[in-house]
Each structure stands twice: as C-alpha cells, then as structure tokens.
PDB file of N, CA and C in Angstrom:
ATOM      1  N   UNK A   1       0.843  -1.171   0.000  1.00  0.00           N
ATOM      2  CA  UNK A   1       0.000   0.000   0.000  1.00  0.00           C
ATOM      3  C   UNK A   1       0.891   1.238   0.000  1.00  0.00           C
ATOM      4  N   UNK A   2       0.386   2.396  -0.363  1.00  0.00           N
ATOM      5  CA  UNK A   2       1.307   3.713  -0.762  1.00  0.00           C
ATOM      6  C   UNK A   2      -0.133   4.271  -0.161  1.00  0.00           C
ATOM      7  N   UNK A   3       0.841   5.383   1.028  1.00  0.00           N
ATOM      8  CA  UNK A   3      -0.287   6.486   1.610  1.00  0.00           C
ATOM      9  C   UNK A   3       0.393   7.700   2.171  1.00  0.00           C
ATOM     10  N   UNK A   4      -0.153   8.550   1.720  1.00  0.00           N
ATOM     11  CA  UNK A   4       0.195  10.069   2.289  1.00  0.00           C
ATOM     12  C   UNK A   4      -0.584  10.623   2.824  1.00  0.00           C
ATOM     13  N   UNK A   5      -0.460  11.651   4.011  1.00  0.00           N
ATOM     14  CA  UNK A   5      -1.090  12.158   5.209  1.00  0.00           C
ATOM     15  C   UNK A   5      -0.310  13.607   5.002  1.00  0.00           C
ATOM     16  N   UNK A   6      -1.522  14.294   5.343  1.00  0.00           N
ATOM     17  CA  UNK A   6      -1.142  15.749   5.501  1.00  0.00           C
ATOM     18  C   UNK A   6      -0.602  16.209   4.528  1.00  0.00           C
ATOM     19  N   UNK A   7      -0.615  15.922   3.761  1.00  0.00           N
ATOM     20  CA  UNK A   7      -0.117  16.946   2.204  1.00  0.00           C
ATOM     21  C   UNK A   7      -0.485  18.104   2.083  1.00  0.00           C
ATOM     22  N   UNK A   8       0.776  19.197   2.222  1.00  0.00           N
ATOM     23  CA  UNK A   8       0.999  20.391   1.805  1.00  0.00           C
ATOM     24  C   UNK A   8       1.610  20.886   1.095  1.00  0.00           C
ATOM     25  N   UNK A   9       1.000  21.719   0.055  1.00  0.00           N
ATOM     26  CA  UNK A   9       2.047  22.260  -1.392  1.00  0.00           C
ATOM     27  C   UNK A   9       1.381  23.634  -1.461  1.00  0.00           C
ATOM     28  N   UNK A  10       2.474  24.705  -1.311  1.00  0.00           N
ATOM     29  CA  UNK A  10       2.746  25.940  -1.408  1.00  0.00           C
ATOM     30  C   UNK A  10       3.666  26.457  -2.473  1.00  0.00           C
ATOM     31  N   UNK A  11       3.039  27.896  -3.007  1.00  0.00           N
ATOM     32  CA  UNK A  11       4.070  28.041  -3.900  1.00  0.00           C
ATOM     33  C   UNK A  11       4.347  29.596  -3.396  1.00  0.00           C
ATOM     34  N   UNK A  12       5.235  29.760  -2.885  1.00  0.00           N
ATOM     35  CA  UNK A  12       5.564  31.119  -2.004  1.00  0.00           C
ATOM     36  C   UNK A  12       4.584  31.082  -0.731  1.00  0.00           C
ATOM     37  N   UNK A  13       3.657  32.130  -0.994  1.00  0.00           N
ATOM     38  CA  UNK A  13       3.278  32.115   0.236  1.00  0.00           C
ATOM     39  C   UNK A  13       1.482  31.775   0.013  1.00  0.00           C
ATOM     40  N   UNK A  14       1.804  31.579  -1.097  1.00  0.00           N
ATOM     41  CA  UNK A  14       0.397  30.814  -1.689  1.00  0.00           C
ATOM     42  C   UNK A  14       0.294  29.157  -1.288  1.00  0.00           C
ATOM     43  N   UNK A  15      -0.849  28.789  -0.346  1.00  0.00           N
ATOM     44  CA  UNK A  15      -0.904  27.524  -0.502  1.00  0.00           C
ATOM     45  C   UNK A  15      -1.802  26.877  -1.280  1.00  0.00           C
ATOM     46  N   UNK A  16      -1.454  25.947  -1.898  1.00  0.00           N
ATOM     47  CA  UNK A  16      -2.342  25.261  -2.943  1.00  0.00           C
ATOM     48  C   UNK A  16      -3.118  23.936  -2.296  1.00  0.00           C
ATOM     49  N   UNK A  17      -2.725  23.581  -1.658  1.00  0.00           N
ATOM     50  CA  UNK A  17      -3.073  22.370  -0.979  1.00  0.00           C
ATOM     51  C   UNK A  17      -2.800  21.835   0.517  1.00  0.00           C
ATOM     52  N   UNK A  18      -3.680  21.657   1.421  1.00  0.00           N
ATOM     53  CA  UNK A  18      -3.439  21.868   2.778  1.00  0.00           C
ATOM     54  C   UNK A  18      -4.100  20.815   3.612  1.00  0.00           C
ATOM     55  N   UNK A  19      -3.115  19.606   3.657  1.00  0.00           N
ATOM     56  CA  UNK A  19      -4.207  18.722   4.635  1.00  0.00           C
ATOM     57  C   UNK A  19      -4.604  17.351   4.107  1.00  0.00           C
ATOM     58  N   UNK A  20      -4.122  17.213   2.844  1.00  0.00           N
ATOM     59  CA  UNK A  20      -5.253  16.112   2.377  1.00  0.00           C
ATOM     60  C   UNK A  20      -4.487  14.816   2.278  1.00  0.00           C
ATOM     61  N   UNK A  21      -4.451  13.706   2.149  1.00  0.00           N
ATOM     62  CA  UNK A  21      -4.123  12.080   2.501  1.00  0.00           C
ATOM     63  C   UNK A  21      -5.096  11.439   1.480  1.00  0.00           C
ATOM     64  N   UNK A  22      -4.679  10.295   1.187  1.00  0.00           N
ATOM     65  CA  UNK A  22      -5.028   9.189   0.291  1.00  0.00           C
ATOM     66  C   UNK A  22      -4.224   7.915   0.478  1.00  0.00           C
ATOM     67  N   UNK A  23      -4.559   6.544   0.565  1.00  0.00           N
ATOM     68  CA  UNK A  23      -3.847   5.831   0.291  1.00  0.00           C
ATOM     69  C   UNK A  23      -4.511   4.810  -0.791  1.00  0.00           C
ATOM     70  N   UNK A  24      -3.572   4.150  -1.282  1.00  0.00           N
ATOM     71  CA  UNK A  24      -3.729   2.705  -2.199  1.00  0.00           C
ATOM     72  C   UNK A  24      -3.283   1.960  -2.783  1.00  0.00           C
ATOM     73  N   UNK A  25      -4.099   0.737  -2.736  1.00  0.00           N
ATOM     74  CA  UNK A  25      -3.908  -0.526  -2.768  1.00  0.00           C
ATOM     75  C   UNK A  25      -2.834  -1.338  -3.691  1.00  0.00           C
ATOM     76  N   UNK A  26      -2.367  -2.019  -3.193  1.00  0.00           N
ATOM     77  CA  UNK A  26      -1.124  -2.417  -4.102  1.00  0.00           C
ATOM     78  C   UNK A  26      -2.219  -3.089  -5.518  1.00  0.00           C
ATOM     79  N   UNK A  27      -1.676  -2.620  -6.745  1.00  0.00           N
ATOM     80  CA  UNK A  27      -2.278  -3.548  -7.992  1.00  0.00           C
ATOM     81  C   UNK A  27      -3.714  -2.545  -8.723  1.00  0.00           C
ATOM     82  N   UNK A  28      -3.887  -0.981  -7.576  1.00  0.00           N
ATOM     83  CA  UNK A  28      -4.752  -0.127  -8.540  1.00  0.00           C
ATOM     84  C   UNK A  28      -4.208   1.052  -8.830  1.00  0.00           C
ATOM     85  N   UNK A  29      -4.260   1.543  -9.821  1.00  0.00           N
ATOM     86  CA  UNK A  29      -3.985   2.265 -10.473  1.00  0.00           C
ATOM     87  C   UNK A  29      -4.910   3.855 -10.211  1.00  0.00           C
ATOM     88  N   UNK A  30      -4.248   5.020  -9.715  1.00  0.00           N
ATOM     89  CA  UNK A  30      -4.677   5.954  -9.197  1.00  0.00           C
ATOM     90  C   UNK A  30      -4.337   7.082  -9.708  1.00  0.00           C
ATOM     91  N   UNK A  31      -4.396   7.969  -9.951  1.00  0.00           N
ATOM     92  CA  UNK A  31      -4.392   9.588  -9.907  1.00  0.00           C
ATOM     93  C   UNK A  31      -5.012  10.414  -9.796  1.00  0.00           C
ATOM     94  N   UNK A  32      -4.618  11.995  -9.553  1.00  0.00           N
ATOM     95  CA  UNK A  32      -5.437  12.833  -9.318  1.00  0.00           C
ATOM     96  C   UNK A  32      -5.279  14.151 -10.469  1.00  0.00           C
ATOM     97  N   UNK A  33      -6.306  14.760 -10.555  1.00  0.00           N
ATOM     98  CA  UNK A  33      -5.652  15.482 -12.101  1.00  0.00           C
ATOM     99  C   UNK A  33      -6.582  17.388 -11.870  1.00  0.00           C
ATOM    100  N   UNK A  34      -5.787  17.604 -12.462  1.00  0.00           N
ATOM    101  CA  UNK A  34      -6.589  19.291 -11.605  1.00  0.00           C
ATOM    102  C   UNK A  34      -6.596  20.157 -13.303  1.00  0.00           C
ATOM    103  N   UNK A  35      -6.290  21.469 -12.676  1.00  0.00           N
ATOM    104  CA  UNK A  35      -6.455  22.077 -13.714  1.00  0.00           C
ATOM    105  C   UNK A  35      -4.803  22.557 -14.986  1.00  0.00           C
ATOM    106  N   UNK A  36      -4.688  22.453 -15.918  1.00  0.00           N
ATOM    107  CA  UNK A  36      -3.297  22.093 -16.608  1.00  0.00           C
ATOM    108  C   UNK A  36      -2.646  20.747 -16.396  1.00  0.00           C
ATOM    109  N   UNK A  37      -3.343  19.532 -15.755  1.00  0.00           N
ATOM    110  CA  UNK A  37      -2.871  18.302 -16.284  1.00  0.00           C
ATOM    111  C   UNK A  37      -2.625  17.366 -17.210  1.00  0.00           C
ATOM    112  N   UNK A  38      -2.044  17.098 -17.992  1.00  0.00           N
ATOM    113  CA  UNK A  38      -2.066  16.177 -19.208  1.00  0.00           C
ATOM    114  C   UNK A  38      -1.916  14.792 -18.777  1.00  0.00           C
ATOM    115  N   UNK A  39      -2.930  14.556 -19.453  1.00  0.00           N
ATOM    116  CA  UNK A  39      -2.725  12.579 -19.594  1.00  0.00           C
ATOM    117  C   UNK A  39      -2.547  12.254 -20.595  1.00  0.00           C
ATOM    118  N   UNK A  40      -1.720  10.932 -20.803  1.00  0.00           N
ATOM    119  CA  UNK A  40      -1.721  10.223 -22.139  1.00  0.00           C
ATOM    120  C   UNK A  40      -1.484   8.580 -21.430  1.00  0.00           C
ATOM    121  N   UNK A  41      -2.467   8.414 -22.882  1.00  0.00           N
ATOM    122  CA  UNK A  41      -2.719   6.974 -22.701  1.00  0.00           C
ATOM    123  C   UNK A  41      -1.816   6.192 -23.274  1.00  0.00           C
ATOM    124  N   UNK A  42      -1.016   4.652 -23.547  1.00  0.00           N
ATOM    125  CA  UNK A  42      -0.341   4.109 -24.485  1.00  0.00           C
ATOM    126  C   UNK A  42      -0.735   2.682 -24.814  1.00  0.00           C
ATOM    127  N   UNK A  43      -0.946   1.905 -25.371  1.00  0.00           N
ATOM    128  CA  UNK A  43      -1.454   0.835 -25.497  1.00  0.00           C
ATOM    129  C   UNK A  43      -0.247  -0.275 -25.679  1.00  0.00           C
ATOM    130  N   UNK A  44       0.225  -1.362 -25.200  1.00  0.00           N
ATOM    131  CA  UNK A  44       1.203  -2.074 -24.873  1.00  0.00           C
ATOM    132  C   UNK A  44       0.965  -3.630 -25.211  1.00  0.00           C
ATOM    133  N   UNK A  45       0.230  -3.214 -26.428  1.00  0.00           N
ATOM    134  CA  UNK A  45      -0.676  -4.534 -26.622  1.00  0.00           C
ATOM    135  C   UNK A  45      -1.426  -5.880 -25.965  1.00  0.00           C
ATOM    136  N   UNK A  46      -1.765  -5.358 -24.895  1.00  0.00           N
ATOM    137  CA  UNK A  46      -2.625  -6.031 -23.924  1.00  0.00           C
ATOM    138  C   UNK A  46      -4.016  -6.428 -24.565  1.00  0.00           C
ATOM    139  N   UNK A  47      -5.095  -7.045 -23.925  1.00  0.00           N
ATOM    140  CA  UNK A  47      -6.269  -7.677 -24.552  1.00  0.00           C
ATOM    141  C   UNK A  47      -7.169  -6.129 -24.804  1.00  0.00           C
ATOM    142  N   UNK A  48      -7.917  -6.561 -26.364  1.00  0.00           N
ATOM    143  CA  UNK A  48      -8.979  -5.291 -26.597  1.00  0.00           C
ATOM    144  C   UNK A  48     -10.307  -5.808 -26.443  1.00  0.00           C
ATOM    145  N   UNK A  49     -10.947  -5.045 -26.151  1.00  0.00           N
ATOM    146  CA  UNK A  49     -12.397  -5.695 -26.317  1.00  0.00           C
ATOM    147  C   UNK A  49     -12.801  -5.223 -27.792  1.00  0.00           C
ATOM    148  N   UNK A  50     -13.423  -5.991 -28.418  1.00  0.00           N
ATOM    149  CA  UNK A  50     -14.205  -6.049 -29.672  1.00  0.00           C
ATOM    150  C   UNK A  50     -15.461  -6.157 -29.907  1.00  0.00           C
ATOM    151  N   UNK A  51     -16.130  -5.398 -30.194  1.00  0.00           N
ATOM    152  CA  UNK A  51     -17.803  -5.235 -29.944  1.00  0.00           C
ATOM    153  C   UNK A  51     -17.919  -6.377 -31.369  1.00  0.00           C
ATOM    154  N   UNK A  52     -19.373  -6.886 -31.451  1.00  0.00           N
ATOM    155  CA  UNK A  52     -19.954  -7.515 -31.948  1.00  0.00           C
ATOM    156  C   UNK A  52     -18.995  -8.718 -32.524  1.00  0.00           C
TER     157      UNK A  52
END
C-alpha cells in the first residue's frame, strides 16, 4: 500500500493544498488530475475488447 497524510504544497506564500491524505492498494492504479494536467494513454498490446 502507498499512503500520504497531511499533504501540503505551497508556492511562495500561496498555498495550494493543505491537509489532504489518500492511500492505495497495491495492484490499482490511481491519480489525481486538476487544472493544466495532461494525460496520455499508451497501449502495450494487452487484450482489446471487440464489440460484436
């Protein structure tokens, strides 16, 4: 398991984030995504689903 408590991120004297914790589970896959985050996906040829 991976867990953080009390997370604080300031940028000068601006705080952006104050307080907050999450943990999880070994084997799920997590993130958190705000505003200017980019995701990208990649495909690694694992199983597809195929409709009809």
């Amino acid at each position: 398991m991976l867990a953080v408590a009390d997370l604080r991120v300031a940028y000068g004297s601006r705080v952006a984030v104050d307080g907050i914790g999450s943990s999880v589970e070994r084997g799920v896959v997590f993130g958190r995504l705000g505003p200017g985050t980019r995701v990208s996906c990649s495909d690694h040829g694992g199983p597809r689903h195929r409709p009809g």
